[in-house]
N, C-alpha and C. Protein backbone atom coordinates (compact mmCIF):
# COMPACT_ATOMS: atom_id res chain seq x y z
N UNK A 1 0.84 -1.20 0.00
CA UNK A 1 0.00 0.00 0.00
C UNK A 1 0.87 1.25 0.00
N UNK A 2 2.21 1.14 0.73
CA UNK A 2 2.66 2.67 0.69
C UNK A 2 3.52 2.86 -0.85
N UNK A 3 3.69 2.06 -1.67
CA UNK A 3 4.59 1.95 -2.57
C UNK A 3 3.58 2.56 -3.45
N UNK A 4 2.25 2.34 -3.65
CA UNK A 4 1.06 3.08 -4.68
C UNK A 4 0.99 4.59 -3.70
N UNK A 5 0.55 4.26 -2.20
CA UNK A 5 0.73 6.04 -1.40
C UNK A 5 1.91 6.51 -2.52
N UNK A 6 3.00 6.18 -2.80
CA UNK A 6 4.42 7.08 -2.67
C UNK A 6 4.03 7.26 -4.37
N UNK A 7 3.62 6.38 -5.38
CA UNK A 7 3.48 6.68 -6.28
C UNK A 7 2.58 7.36 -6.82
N UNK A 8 1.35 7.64 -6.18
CA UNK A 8 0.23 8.36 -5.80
C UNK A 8 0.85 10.16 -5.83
N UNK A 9 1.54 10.14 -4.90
CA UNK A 9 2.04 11.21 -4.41
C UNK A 9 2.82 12.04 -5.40
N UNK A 10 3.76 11.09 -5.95
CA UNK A 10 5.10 11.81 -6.91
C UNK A 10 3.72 12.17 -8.21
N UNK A 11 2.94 11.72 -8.43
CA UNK A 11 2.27 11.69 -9.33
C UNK A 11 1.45 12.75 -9.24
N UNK A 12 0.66 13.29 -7.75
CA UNK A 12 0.76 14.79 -7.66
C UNK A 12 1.41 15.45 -7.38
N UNK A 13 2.48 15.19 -7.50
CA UNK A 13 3.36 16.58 -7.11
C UNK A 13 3.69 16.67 -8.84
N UNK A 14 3.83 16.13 -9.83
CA UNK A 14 4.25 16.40 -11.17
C UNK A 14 2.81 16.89 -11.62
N UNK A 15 1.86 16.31 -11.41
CA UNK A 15 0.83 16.84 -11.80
C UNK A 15 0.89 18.36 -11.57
N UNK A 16 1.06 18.75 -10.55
CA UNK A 16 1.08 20.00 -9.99
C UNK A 16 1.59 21.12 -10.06
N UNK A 17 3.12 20.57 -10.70
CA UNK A 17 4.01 21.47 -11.45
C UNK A 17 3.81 21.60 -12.71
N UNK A 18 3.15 20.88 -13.21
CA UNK A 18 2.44 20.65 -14.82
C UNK A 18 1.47 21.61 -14.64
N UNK A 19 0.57 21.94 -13.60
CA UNK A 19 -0.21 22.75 -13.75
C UNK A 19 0.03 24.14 -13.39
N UNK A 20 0.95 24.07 -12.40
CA UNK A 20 1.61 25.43 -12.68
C UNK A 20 2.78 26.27 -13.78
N UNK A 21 2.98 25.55 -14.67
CA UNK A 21 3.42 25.52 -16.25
C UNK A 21 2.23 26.45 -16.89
N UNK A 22 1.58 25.52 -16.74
CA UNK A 22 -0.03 25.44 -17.72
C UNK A 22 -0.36 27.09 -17.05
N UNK A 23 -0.51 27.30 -15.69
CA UNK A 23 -1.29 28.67 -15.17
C UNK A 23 -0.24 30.00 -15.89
N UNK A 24 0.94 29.58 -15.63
CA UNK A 24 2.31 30.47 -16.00
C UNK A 24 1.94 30.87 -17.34
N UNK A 25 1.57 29.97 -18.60
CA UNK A 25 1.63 30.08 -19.93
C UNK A 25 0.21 31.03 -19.84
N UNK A 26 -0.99 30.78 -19.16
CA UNK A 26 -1.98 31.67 -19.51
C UNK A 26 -2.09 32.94 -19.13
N UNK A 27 -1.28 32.97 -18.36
CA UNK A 27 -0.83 34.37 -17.71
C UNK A 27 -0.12 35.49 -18.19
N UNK A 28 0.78 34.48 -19.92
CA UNK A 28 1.69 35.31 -20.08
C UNK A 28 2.71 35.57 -19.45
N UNK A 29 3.40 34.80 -18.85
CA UNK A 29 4.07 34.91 -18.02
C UNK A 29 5.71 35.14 -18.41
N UNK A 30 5.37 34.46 -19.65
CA UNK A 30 6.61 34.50 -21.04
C UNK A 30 6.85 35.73 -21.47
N UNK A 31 5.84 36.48 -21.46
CA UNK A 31 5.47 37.83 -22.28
C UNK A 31 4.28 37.95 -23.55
N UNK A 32 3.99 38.98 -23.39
CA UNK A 32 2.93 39.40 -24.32
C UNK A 32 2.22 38.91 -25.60
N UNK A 33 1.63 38.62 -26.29
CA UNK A 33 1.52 38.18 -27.70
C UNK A 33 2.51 39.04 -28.59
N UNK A 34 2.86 38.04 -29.56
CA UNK A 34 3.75 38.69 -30.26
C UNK A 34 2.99 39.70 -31.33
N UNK A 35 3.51 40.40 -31.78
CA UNK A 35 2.91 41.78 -32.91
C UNK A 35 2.56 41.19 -33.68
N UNK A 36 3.18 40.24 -34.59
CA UNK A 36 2.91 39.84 -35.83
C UNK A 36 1.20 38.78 -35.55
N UNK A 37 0.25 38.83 -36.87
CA UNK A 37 -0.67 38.51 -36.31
C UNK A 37 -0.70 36.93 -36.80
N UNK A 38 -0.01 36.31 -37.63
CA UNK A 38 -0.20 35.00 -38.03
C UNK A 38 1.08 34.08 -36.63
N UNK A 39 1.49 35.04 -36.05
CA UNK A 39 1.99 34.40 -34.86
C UNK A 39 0.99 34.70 -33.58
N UNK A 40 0.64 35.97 -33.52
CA UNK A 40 -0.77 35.67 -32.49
C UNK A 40 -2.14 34.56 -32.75
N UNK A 41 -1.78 34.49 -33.76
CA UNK A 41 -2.75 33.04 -34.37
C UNK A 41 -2.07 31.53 -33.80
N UNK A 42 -1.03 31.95 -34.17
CA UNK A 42 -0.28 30.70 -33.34
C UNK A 42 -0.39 30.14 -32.10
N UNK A 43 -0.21 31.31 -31.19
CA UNK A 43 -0.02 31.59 -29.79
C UNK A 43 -1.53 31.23 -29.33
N UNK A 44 -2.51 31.65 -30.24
CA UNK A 44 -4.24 31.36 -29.57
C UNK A 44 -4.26 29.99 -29.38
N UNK A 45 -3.74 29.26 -31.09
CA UNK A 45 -4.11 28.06 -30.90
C UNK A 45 -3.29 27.18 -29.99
N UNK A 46 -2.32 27.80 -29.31
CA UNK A 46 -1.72 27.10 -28.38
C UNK A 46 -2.30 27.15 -27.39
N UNK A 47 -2.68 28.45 -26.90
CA UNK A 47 -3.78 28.66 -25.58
C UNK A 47 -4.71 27.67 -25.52
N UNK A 48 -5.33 27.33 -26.58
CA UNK A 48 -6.66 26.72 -26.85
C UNK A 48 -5.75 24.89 -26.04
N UNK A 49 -4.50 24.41 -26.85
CA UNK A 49 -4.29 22.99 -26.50
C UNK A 49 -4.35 22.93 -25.10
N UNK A 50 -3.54 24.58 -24.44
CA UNK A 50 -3.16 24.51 -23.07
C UNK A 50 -3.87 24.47 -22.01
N UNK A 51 -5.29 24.70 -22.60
CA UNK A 51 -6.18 24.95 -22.15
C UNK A 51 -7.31 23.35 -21.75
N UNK A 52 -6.96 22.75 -22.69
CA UNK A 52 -7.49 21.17 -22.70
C UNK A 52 -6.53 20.52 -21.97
N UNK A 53 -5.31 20.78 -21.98
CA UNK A 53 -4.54 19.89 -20.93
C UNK A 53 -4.44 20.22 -19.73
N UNK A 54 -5.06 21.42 -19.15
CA UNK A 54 -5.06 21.90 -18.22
C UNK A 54 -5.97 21.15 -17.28
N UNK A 55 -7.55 21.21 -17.94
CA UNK A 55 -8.66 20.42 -17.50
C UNK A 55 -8.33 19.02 -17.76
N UNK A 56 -7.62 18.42 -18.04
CA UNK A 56 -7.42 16.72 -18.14
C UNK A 56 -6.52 16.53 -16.76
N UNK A 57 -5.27 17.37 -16.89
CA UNK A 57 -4.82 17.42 -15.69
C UNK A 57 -5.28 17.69 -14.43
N UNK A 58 -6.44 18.74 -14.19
CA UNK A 58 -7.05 18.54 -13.08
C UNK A 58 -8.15 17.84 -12.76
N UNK A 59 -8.69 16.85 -13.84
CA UNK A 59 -9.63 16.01 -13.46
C UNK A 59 -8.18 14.40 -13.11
N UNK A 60 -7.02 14.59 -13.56
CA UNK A 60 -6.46 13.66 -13.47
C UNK A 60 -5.95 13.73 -11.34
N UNK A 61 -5.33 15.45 -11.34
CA UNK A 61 -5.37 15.23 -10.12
C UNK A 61 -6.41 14.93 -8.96
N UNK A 62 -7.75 15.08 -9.76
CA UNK A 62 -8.66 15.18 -8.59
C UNK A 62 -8.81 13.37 -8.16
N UNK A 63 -8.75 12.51 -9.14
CA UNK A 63 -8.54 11.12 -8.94
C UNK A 63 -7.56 11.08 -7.87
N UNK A 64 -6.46 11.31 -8.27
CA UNK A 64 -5.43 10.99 -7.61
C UNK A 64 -5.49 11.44 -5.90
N UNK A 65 -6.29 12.28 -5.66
CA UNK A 65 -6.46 13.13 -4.23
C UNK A 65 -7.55 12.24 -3.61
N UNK A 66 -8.33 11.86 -4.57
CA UNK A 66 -10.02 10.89 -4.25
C UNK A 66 -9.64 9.22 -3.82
N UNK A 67 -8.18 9.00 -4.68
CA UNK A 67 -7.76 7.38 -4.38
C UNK A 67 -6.57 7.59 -2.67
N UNK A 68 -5.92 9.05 -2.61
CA UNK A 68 -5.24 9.15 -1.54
C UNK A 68 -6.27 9.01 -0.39
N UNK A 69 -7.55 9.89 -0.28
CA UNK A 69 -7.88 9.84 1.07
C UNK A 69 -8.91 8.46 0.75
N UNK A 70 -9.24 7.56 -0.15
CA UNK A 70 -9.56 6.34 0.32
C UNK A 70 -8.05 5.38 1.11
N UNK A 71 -7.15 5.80 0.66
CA UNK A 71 -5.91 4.92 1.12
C UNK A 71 -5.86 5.72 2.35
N UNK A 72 -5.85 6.98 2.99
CA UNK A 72 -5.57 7.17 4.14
C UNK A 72 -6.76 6.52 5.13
N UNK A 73 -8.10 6.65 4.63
CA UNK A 73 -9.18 6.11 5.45
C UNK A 73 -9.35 4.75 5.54
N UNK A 74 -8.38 3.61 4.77
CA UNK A 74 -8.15 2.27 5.24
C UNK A 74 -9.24 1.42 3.94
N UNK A 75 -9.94 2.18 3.15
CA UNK A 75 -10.32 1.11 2.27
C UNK A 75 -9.62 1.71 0.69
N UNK A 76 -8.37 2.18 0.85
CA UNK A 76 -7.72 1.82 -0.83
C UNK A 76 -7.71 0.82 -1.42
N UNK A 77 -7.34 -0.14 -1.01
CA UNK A 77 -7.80 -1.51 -1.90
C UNK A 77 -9.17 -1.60 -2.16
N UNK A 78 -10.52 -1.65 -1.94
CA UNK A 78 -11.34 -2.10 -1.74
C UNK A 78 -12.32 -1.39 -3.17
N UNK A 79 -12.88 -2.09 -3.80
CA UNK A 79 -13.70 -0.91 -5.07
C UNK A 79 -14.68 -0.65 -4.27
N UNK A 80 -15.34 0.63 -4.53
CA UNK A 80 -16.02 2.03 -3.72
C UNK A 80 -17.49 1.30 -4.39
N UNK A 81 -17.51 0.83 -5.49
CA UNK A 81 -19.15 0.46 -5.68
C UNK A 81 -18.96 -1.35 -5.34
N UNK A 82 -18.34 -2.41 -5.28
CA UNK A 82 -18.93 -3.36 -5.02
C UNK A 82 -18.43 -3.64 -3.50
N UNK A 83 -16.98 -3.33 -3.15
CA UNK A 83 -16.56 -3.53 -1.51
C UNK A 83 -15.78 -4.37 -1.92
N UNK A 84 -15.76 -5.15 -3.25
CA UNK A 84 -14.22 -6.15 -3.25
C UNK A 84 -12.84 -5.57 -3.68
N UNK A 85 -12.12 -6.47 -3.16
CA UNK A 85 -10.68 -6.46 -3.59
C UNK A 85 -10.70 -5.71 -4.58
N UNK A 86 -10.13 -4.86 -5.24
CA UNK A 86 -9.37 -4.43 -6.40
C UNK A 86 -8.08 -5.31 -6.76
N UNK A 87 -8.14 -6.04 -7.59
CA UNK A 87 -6.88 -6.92 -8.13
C UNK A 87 -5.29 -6.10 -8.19
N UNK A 88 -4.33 -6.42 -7.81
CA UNK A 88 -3.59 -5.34 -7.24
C UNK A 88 -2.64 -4.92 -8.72
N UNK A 89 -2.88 -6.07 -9.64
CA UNK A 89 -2.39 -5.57 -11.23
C UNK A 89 -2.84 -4.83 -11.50
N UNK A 90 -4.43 -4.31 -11.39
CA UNK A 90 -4.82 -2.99 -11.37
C UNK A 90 -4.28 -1.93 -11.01
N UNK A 91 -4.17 -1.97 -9.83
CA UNK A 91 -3.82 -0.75 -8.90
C UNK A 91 -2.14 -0.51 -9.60
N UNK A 92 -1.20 -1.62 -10.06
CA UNK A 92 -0.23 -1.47 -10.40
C UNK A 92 0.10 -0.29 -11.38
N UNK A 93 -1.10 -0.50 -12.44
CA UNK A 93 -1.40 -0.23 -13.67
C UNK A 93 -2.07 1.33 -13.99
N UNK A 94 -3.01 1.22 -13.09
CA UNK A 94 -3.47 2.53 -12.59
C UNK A 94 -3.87 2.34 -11.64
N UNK A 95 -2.74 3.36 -10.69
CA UNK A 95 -2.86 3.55 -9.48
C UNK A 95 -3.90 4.01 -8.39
N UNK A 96 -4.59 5.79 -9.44
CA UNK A 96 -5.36 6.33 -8.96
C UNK A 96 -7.28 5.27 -9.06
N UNK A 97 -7.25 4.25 -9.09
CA UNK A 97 -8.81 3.78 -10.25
C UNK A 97 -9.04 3.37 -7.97
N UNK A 98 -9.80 3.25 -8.44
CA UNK A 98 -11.17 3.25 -6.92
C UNK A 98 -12.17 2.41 -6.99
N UNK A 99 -12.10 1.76 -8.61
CA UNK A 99 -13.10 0.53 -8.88
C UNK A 99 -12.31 -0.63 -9.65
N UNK A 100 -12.94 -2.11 -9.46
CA UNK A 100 -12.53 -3.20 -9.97
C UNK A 100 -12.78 -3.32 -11.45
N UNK A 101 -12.15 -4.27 -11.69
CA UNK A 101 -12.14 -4.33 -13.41
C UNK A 101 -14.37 -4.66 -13.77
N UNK A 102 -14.60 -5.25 -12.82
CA UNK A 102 -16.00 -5.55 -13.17
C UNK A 102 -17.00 -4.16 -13.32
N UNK A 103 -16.63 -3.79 -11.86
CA UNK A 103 -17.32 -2.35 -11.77
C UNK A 103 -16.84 -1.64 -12.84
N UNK A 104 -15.81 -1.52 -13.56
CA UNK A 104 -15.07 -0.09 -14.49
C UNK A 104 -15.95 -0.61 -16.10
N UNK A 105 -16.20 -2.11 -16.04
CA UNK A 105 -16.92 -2.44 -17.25
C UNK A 105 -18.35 -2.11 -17.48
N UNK A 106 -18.44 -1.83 -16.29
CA UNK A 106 -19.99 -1.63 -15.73
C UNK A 106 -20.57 -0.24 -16.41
C-alpha cells in the first residue's frame, strides 16, 4: 500500500508542477503576444491545446487526491461500488482507479 501512497504522491506533485506551467503560460508569463498577427494566431491556438490539458490534468489530479484519502481512510484496496478487492495488477497499472475491473466495465 505505501509503494502506490508514494506513487500516488510523486504523481501529484508532477501533476502539480504541470499545472503550474499550464497557469504560468496563460498568464503570459513569457510575455505578451507577439505583434505579428499569423503568430498571435499561433499563440491562440496554443492557448486553446493549453487549455485542454489543463482540464485533463485537473480532473487527473482530482482522482489521484479521491484514491489518496480512500488509502488514508483504510479502504484503498477495496472498489467504492462493489466492496471487493481491487486486483492489485490494477492498482499497479493505474494507481489512482477506486473501482474493480467488473465495476469499471460496468
Amino acid at each position: 500500500m505505501t509503494d502506490r501512497k508514494s506513487e500516488l504522491e510523486t504523481l501529484r506533485a508532477d501533476l502539480t508542477a504541470r499545472l503550474s506551467r499550464y497557469e504560468a503560460h496563460q498568464h503570459r508569463e513569457g510575455g505578451a503576444l507577439d505583434k505579428d498577427f499569423e503568430e498571435q494566431a499561433t499563440q491562440t491556438q496554443n492557448d486553446e491545446v493549453v487549455d485542454s490539458l489543463e482540464t485533463e490534468t485537473r480532473a487527473e489530479l482530482a482522482q489521484i487526491e479521491h484514491a489518496l484519502a480512500r488509502i488514508e481512510s483504510g479502504v484503498g484496496d477495496e472498489c467504492e461500488s462493489c466492496g471487493e478487492a481491487i486486483d492489485p495488477r490494477r492498482l499497479q497499472v493505474l494507481p489512482y482507479t477506486t473501482v474493480c475491473v467488473d465495476c469499471a466495465e460496468d
